[in-house]
Protein backbone atom coordinates (compact mmCIF):
# COMPACT_ATOMS: atom_id res chain seq x y z
CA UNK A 1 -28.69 -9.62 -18.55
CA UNK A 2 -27.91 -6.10 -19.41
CA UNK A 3 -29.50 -2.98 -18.05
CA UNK A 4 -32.18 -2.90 -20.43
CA UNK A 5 -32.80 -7.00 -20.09
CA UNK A 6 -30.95 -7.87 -23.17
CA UNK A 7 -28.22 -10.19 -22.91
CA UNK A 8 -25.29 -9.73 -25.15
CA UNK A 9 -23.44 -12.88 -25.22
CA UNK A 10 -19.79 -11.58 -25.09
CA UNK A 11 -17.42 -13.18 -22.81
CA UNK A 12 -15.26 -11.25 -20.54
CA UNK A 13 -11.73 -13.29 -18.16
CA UNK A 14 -9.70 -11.27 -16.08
CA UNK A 15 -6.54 -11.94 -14.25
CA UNK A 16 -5.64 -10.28 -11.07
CA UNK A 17 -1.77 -9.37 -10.37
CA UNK A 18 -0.75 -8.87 -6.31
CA UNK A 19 -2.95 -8.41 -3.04
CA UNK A 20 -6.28 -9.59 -1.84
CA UNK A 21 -7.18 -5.94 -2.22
CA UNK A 22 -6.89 -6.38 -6.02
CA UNK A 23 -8.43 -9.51 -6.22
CA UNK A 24 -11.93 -8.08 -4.28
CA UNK A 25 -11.90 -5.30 -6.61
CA UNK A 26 -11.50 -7.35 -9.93
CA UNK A 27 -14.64 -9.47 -8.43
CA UNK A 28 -16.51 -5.72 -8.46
CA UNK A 29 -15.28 -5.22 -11.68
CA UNK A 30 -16.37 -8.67 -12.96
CA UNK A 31 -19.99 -7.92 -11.27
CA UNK A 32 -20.25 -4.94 -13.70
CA UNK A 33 -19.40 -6.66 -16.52
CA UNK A 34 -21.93 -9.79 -15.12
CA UNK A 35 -24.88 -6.81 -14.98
CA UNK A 36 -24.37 -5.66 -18.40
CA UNK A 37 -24.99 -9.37 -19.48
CA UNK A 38 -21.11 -10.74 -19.85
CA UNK A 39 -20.30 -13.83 -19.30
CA UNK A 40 -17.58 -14.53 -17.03
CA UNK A 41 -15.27 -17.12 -18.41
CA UNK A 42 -11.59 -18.73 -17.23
CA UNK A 43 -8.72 -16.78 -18.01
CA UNK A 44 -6.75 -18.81 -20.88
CA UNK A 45 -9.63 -19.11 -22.64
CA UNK A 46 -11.16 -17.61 -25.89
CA UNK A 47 -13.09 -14.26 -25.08
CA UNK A 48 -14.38 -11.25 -26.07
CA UNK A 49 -12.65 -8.98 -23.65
CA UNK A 50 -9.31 -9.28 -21.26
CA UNK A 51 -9.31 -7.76 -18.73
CA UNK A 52 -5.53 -7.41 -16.26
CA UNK A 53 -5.83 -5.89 -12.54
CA UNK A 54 -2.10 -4.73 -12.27
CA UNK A 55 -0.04 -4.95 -9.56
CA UNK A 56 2.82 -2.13 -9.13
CA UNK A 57 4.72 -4.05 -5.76
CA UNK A 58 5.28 -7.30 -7.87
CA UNK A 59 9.59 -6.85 -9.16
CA UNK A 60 9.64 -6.86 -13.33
CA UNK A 61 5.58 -5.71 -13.24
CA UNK A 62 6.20 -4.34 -17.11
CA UNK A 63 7.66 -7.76 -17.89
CA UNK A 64 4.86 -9.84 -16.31
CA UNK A 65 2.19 -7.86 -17.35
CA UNK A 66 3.46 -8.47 -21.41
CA UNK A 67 3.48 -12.03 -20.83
CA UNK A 68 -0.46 -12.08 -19.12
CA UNK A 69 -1.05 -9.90 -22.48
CA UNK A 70 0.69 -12.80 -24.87
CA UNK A 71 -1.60 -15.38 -23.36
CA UNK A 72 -4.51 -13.66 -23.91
CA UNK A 73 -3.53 -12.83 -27.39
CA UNK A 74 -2.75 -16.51 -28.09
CA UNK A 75 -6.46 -17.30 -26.49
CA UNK A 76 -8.37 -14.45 -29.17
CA UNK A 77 -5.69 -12.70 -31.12
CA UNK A 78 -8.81 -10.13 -31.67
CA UNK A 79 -10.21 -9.70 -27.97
CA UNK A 80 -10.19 -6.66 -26.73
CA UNK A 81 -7.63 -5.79 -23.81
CA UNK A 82 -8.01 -3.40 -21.17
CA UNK A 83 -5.42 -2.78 -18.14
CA UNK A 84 -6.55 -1.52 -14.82
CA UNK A 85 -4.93 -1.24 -11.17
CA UNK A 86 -1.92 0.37 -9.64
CA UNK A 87 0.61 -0.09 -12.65
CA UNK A 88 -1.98 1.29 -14.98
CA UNK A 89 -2.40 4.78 -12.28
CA UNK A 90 1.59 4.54 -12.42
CA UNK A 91 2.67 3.71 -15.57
CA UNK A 92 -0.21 4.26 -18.05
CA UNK A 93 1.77 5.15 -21.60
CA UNK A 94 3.90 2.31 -20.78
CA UNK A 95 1.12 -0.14 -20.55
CA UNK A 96 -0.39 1.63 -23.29
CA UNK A 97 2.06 1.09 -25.81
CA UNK A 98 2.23 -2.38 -25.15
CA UNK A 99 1.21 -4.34 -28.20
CA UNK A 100 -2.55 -5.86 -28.05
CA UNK A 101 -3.36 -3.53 -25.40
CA UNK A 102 -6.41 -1.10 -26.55
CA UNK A 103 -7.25 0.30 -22.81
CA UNK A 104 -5.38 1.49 -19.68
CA UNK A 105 -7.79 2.98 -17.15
CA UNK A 106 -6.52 4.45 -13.89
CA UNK A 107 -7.34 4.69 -10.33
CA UNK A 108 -10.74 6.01 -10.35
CA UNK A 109 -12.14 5.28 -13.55
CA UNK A 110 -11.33 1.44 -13.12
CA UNK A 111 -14.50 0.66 -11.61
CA UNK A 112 -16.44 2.30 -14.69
CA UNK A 113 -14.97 0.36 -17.31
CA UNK A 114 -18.29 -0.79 -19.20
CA UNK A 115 -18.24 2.84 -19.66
CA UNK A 116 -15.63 3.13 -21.75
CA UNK A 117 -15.71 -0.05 -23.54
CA UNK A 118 -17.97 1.29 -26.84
CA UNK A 119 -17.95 -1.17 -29.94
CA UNK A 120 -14.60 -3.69 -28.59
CA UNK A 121 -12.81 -2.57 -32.00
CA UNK A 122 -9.19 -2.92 -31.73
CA UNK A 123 -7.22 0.40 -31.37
CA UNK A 124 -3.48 0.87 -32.95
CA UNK A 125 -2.65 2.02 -29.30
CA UNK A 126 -4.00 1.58 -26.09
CA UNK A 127 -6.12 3.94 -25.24
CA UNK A 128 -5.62 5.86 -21.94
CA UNK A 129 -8.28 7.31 -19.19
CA UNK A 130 -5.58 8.08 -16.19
CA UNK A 131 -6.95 10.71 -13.66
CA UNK A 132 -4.47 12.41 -11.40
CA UNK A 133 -3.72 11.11 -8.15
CA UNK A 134 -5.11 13.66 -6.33
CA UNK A 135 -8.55 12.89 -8.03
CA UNK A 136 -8.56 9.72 -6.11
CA UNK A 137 -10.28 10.97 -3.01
CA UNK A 138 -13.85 8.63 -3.17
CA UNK A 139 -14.02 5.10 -1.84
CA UNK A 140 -15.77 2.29 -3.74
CA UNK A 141 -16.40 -0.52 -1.89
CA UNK A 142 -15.69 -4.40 -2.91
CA UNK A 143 -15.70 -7.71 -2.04
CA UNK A 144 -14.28 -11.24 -4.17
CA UNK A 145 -16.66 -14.21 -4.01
CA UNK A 146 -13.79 -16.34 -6.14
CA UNK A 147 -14.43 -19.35 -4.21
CA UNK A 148 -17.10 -21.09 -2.10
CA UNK A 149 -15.15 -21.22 1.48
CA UNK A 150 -13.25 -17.60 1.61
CA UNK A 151 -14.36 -13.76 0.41
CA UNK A 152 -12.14 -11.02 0.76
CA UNK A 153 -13.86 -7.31 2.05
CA UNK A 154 -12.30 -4.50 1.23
CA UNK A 155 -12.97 -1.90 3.86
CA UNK A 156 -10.42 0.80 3.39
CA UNK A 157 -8.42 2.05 0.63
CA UNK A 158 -5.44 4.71 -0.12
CA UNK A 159 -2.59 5.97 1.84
CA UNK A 160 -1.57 8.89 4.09
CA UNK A 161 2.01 7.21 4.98
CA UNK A 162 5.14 8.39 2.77
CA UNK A 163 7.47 4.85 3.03
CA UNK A 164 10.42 5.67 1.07
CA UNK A 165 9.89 2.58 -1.16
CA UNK A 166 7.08 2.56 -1.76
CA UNK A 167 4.76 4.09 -4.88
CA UNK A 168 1.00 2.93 -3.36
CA UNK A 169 0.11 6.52 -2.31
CA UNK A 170 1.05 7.52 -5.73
CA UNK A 171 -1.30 4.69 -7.16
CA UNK A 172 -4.12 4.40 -4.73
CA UNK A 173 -4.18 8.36 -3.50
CA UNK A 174 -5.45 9.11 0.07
CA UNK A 175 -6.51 6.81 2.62
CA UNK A 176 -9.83 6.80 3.15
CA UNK A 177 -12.37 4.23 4.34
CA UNK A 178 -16.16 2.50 3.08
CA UNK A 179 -19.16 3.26 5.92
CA UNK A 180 -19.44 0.97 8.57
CA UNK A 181 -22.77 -0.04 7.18
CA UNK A 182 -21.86 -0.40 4.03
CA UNK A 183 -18.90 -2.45 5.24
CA UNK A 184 -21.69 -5.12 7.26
CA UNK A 185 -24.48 -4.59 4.65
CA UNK A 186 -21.69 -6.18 1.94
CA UNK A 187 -20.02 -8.52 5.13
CA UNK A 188 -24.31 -9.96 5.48
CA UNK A 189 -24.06 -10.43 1.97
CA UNK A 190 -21.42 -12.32 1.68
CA UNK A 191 -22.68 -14.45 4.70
CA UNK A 192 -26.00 -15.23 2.96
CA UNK A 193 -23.94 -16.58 0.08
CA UNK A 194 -22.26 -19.70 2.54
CA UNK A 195 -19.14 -18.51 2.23
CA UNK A 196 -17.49 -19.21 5.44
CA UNK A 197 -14.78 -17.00 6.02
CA UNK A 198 -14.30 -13.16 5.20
CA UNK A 199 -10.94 -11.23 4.92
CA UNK A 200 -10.93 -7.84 5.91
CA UNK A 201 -8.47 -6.23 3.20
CA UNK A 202 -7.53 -2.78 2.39
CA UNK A 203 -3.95 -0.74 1.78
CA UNK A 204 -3.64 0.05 5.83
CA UNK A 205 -6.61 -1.37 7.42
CA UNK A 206 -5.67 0.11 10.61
CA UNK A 207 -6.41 3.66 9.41
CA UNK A 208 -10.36 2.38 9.03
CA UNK A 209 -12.66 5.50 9.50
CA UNK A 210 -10.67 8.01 8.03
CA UNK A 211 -12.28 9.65 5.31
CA UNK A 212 -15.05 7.54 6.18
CA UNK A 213 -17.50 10.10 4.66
CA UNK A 214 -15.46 12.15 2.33
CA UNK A 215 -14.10 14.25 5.49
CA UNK A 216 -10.15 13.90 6.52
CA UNK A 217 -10.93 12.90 10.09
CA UNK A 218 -11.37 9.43 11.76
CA UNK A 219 -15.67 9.06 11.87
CA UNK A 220 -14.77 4.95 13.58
CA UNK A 221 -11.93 3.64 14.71
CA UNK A 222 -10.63 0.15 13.57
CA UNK A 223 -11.93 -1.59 16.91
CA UNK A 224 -15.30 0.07 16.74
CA UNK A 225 -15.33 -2.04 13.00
CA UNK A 226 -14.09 -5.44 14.09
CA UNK A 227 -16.67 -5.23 17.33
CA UNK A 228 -19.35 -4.30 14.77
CA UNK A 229 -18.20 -7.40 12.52
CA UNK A 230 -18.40 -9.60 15.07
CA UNK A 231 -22.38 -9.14 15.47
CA UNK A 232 -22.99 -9.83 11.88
CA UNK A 233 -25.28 -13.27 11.62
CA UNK A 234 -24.06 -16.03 9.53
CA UNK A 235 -20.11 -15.47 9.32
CA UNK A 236 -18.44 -18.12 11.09
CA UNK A 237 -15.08 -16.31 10.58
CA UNK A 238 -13.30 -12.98 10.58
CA UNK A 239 -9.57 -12.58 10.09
CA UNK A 240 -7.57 -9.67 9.66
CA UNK A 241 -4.98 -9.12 7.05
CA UNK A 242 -1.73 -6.77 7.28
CA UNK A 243 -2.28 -4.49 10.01
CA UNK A 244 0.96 -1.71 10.90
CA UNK A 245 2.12 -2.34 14.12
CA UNK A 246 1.43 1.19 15.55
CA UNK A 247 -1.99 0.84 14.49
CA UNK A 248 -2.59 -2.75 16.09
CA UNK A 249 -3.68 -1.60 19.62
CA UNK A 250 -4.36 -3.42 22.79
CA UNK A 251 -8.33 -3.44 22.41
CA UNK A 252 -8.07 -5.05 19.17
CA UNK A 253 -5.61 -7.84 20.43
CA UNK A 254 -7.68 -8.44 23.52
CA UNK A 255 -11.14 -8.17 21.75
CA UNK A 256 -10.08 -11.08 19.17
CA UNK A 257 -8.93 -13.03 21.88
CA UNK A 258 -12.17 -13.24 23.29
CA UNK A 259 -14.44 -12.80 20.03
CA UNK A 260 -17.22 -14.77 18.55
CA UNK A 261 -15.98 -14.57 14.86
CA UNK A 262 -12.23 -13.37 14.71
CA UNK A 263 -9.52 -15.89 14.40
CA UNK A 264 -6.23 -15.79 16.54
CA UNK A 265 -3.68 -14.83 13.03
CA UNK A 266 -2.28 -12.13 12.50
CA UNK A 267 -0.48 -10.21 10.06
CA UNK A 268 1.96 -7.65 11.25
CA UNK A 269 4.34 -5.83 8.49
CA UNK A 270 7.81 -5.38 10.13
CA UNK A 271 10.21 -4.66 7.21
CA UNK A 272 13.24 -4.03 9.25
CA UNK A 273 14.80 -4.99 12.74
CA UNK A 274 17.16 -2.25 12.30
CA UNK A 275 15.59 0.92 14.04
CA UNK A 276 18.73 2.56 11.48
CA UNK A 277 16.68 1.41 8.54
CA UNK A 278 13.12 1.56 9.78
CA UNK A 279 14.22 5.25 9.89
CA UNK A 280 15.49 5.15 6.46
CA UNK A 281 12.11 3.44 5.74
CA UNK A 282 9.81 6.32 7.38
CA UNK A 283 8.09 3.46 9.01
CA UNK A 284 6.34 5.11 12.34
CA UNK A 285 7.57 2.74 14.99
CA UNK A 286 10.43 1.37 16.41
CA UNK A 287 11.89 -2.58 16.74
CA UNK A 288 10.88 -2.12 20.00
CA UNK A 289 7.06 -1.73 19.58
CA UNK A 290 6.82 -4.31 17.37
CA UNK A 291 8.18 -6.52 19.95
CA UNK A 292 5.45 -5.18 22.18
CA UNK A 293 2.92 -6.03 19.55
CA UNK A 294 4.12 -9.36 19.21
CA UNK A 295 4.13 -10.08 23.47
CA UNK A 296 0.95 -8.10 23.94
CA UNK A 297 -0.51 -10.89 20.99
CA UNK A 298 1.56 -13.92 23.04
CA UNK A 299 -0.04 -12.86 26.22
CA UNK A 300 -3.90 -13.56 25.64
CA UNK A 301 -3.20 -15.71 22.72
CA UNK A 302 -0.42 -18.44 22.94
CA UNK A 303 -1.34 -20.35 19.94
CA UNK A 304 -1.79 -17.36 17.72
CA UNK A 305 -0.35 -17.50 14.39
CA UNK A 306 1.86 -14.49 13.80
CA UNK A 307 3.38 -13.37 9.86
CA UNK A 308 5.93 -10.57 9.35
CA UNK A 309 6.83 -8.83 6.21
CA UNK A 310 10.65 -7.81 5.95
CA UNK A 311 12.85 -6.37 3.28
CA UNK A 312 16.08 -7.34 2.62
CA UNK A 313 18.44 -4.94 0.53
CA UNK A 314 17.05 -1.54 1.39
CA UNK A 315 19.72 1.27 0.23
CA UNK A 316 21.99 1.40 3.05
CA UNK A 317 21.25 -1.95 4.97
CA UNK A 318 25.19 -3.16 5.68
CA UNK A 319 25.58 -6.46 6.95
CA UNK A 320 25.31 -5.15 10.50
CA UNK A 321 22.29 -3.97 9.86
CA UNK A 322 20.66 -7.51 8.06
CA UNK A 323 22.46 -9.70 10.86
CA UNK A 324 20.44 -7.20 13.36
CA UNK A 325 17.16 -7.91 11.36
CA UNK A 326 17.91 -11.78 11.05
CA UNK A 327 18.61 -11.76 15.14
CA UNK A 328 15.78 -9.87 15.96
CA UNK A 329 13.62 -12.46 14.00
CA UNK A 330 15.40 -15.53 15.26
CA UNK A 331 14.61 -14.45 18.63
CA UNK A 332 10.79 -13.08 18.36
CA UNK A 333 8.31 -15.46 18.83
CA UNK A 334 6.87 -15.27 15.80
CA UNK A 335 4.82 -17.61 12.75
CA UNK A 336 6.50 -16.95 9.48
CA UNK A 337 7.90 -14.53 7.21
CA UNK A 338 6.83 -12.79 3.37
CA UNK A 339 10.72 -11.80 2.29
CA UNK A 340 10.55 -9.10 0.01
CA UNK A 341 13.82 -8.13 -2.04
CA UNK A 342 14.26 -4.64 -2.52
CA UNK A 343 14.06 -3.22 -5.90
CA UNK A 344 13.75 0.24 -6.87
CA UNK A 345 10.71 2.03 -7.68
CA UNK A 346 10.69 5.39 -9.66
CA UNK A 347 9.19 8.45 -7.92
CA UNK A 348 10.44 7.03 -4.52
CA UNK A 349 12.97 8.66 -2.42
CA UNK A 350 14.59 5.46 -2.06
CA UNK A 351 15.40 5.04 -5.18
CA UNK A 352 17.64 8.18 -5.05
CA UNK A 353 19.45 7.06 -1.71
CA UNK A 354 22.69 6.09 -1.43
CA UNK A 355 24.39 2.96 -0.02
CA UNK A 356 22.41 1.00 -3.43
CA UNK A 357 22.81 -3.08 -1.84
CA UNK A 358 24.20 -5.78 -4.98
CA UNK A 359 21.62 -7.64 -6.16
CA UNK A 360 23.74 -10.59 -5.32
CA UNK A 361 23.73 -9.44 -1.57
CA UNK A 362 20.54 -8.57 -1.25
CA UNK A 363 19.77 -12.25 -2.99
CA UNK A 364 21.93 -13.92 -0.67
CA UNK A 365 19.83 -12.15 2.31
CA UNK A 366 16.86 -12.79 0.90
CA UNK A 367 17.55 -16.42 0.99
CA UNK A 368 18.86 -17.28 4.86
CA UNK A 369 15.57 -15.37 5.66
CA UNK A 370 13.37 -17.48 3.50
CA UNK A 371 15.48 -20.13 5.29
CA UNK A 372 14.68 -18.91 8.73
CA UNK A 373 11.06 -18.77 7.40
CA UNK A 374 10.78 -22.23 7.50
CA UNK A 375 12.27 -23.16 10.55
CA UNK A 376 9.82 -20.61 12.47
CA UNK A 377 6.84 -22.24 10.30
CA UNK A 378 8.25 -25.43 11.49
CA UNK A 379 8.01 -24.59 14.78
CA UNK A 380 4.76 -22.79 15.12
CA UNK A 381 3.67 -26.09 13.66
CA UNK A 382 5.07 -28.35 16.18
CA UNK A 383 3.97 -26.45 19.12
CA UNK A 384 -0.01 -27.35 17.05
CA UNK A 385 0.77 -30.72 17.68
CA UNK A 386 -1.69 -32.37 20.35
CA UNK A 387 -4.21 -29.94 20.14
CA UNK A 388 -7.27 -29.51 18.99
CA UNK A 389 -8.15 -27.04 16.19
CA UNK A 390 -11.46 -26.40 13.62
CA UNK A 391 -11.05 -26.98 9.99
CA UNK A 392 -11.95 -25.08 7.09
CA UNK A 393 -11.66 -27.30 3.94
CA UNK A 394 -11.26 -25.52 0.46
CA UNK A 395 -12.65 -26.35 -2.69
CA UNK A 396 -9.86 -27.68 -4.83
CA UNK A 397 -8.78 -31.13 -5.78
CA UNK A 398 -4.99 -31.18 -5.58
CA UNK A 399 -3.36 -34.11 -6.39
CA UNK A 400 -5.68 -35.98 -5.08
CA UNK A 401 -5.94 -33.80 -1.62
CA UNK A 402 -8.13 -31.19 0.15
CA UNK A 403 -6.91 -28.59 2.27
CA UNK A 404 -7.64 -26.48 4.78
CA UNK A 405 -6.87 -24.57 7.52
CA UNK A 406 -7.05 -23.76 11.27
CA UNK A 407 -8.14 -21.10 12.72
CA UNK A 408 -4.96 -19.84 13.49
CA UNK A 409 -3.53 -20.59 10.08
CA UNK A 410 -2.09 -24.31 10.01
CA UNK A 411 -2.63 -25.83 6.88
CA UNK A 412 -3.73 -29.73 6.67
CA UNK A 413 -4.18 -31.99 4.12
CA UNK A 414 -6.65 -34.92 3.98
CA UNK A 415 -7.50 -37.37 1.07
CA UNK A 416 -9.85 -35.53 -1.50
CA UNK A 417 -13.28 -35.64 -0.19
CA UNK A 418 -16.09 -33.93 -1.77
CA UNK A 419 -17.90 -34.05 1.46
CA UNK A 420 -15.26 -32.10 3.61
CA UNK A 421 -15.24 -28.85 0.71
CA UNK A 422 -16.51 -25.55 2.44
CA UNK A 423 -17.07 -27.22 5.79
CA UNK A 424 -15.86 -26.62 9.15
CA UNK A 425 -14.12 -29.75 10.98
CA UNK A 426 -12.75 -30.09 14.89
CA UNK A 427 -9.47 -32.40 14.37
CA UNK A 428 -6.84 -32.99 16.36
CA UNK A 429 -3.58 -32.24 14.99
CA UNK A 430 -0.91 -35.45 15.30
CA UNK A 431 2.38 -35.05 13.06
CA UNK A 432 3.88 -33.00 10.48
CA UNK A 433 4.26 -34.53 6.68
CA UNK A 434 6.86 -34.48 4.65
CA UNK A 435 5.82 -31.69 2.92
CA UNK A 436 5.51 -29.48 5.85
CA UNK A 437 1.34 -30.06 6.16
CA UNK A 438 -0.04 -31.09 9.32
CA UNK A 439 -1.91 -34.98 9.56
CA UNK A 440 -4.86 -35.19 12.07
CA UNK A 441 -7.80 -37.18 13.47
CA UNK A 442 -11.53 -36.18 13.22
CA UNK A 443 -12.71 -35.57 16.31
CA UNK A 444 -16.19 -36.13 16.21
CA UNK A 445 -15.76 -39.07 14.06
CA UNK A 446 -12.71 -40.49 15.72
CA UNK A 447 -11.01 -41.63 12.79
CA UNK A 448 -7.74 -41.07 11.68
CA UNK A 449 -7.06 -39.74 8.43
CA UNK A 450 -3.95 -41.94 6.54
CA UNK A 451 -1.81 -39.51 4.04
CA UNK A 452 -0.73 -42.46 1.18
């Protein structure tokens, strides 16, 4: 139903481009829609209204966005489209003057879109509502209910870092940070909905508290809002996405160690083993603390699960450099790896640097990293074996298989169950499919689950 209790039949699908942040804020989005009596319907199929969260990270964004625009046009050649999200802050005239594309709203004016949505006539161009960056200085809060067994919580937006790659201060603005109650008001929300495990998301979670209230400085620290968290009844788990290194401190580690909620993974952006190019970068540590980071974590948490974003290709990375990043890796006790290539982003210094890396190079990089990726996977998974770990199974039928995953981030498969979806499970881990997914046992049942 509408505001006025009138419901209005239309039918609104969205599709959501790059991070968890984007996804929790196209479920806020959707939730608007929902209260001005929209129904919510798949994407790739007929409706009223289109809506695309961009994404401006993702290499070729123009190109993917046009094909997510084609589909919906083959869906309802008359719907309505509207683009939101970082591409549309960055790039609105582009997006704009893409053909079926009627709205383009930026940074701040996203979240208002029923606002702007009038009669759903199609426009000859897209129409564009694009604030200035600066303008960007309020937090909205947000949280995606997609799926029964996992909600992501955004709890911090923006950012005061200046990366030479990258353009998310120039589409996201400031950092600045939702109120610690608002942040467990939404968390004991999400809770009362059975969902069993929340994400806490945001474009650098570690500077949670800043701008907390409109003001510049920090009003809580990051640790103050995990500790909070932890209290909140009903959430059987907490987990942490990317966190920067220098803002991953000692208190946190040890607190999750020892918490009620928070699971032992971790997510811990590296980009570069070269101190050379983290320099390049801007980044505000050193190889060195990272490796700190990473024995601090190995210390109170063996069996932790530890990621690592890197880019390969960076203007200026020789192959001393790379062979220094691959080393480093090879020899740090870590989980996995997210290998980004390098491309160039307009409006970044590195764009302008010299030292530009072939895209047959960086390619080439890109791969023995991936490689190295799954041999580190591989590994982390074979030290799993033996031990005993808690389940939580997903919702979807794939091929005839649920997964799920540990608390520290090993994925299993067992035969498709209805019973097991959204349910927490102690197994013991036995052997590593072909496929790379871990068999078990049920321990409380103590039967052993056959992969056919």
């Amino acid at each position: 139903m509408n505001q006025n209790g009138m419901k209005n039949n239309k039918k609104v699908a969205f599709y959501t481009l790059g991070c968890k942040l984007n996804f929790s804020e196209t479920s806020t989005i959707a939730r608007s829609f929902e209260d001005e009596g929209f129904d919510r319907v798949e994407f790739g199929t007929p409706a009223d209204i289109y809506v695309i969260n961009t994404c401006s990270v993702t290499e070729n964004a123009d190109k993917r966005f046009r094909s997510i625009v084609k589909q919906a046009q083959k869906s309802n050649p008359e719907a309505f489209i509207a683009a939101v999200g970082c591409y549309a802050q960055l790039k609105p005239e582009e997006l704009a003057a893409t053909d079926g594309v009627d709205l383009v709203l930026g940074a701040t004016e996203k979240f208002k879109i029923t606002d702007y949505l009038n009669d759903l006539s199609k426009n000859d161009f897209g129409e564009v509502h694009s604030c200035e960056i600066q303008e960007a200085d309020f937090y909205v809060g947000s949280y995606s209910i997609g799926d029964r067994t996992r909600a992501f919580l955004k709890v911090q937006d923006g950012c005061d870092y200046k990366c030479t790659y990258c353009t998310i201060p120039l589409a996201r603005g400031i950092s600045r940070s939702d109120t610690l109650e608002n942040v467990l008001k939404n968390a004991a929300e999400i809770a009362a909905q059975d969902i069993k495990e929340i994400v806490l998301t945001g474009v650098n979670i570690g500077d949670y508290g800043k701008g907390e209230f409109g003001n510049k400085r920090h009003e809580h620290t990051f640790f103050e809002l995990v500790t909070a968290l932890d209290q909140v009844a009903g959430i059987e788990r907490l987990r942490i996405s990317s966190i920067e290194p220098n803002l991953l401190r000692n208190e946190t580690i040890k607190f999750v160690a020892s918490s009620r909620t928070f699971v032992p993974h971790f997510h811990i952006p590296l980009q570069s083993g070269s101190n050379d190019i983290l320099a390049a970068m801007r980044r505000r540590y050193k190889r060195e603390l990272y490796q700190d980071r990473v024995a601090a974590i190995r210390e109170v948490m063996p069996h932790a699960c530890i990621g690592v974003d890197v880019i390969v290709g960076f203007p200026g990375e020789t192959d001393e450099h790379f062979l220094e990043t691959y080393h480093f890796l090879n020899e740090l006790d870590i989980s996995y790896l997210h290998v980004f290539t390098y491309s160039e982003r307009d409006n970044t210094l590195a764009a302008e640097m010299e030292g530009v890396v072939p895209k047959k190079v960086r390619a080439k990089r890109s791969k023995m990293l991936r490689g190295l990726s799954a041999k580190k996977r591989r590994a982390f998974y074979e030290q799993q074996l033996g031990t005993r770990r808690t389940v939580l199974f997903e919702g979807e039928n794939k091929k005839g298989y649920v997964h799920g995953f540990t608390e520290n981030y090993v994925k299993v498969k067992a035969p498709w169950d209805p019973a097991l979806v959204n349910t927490l499970r102690e197994v013991e881990l036995s052997r590593i499919d072909d496929d790379g997914l871990v068999r078990f046992e049920f321990v409380n049942a103590g039967e052993s689950v056959e992969m056919t």
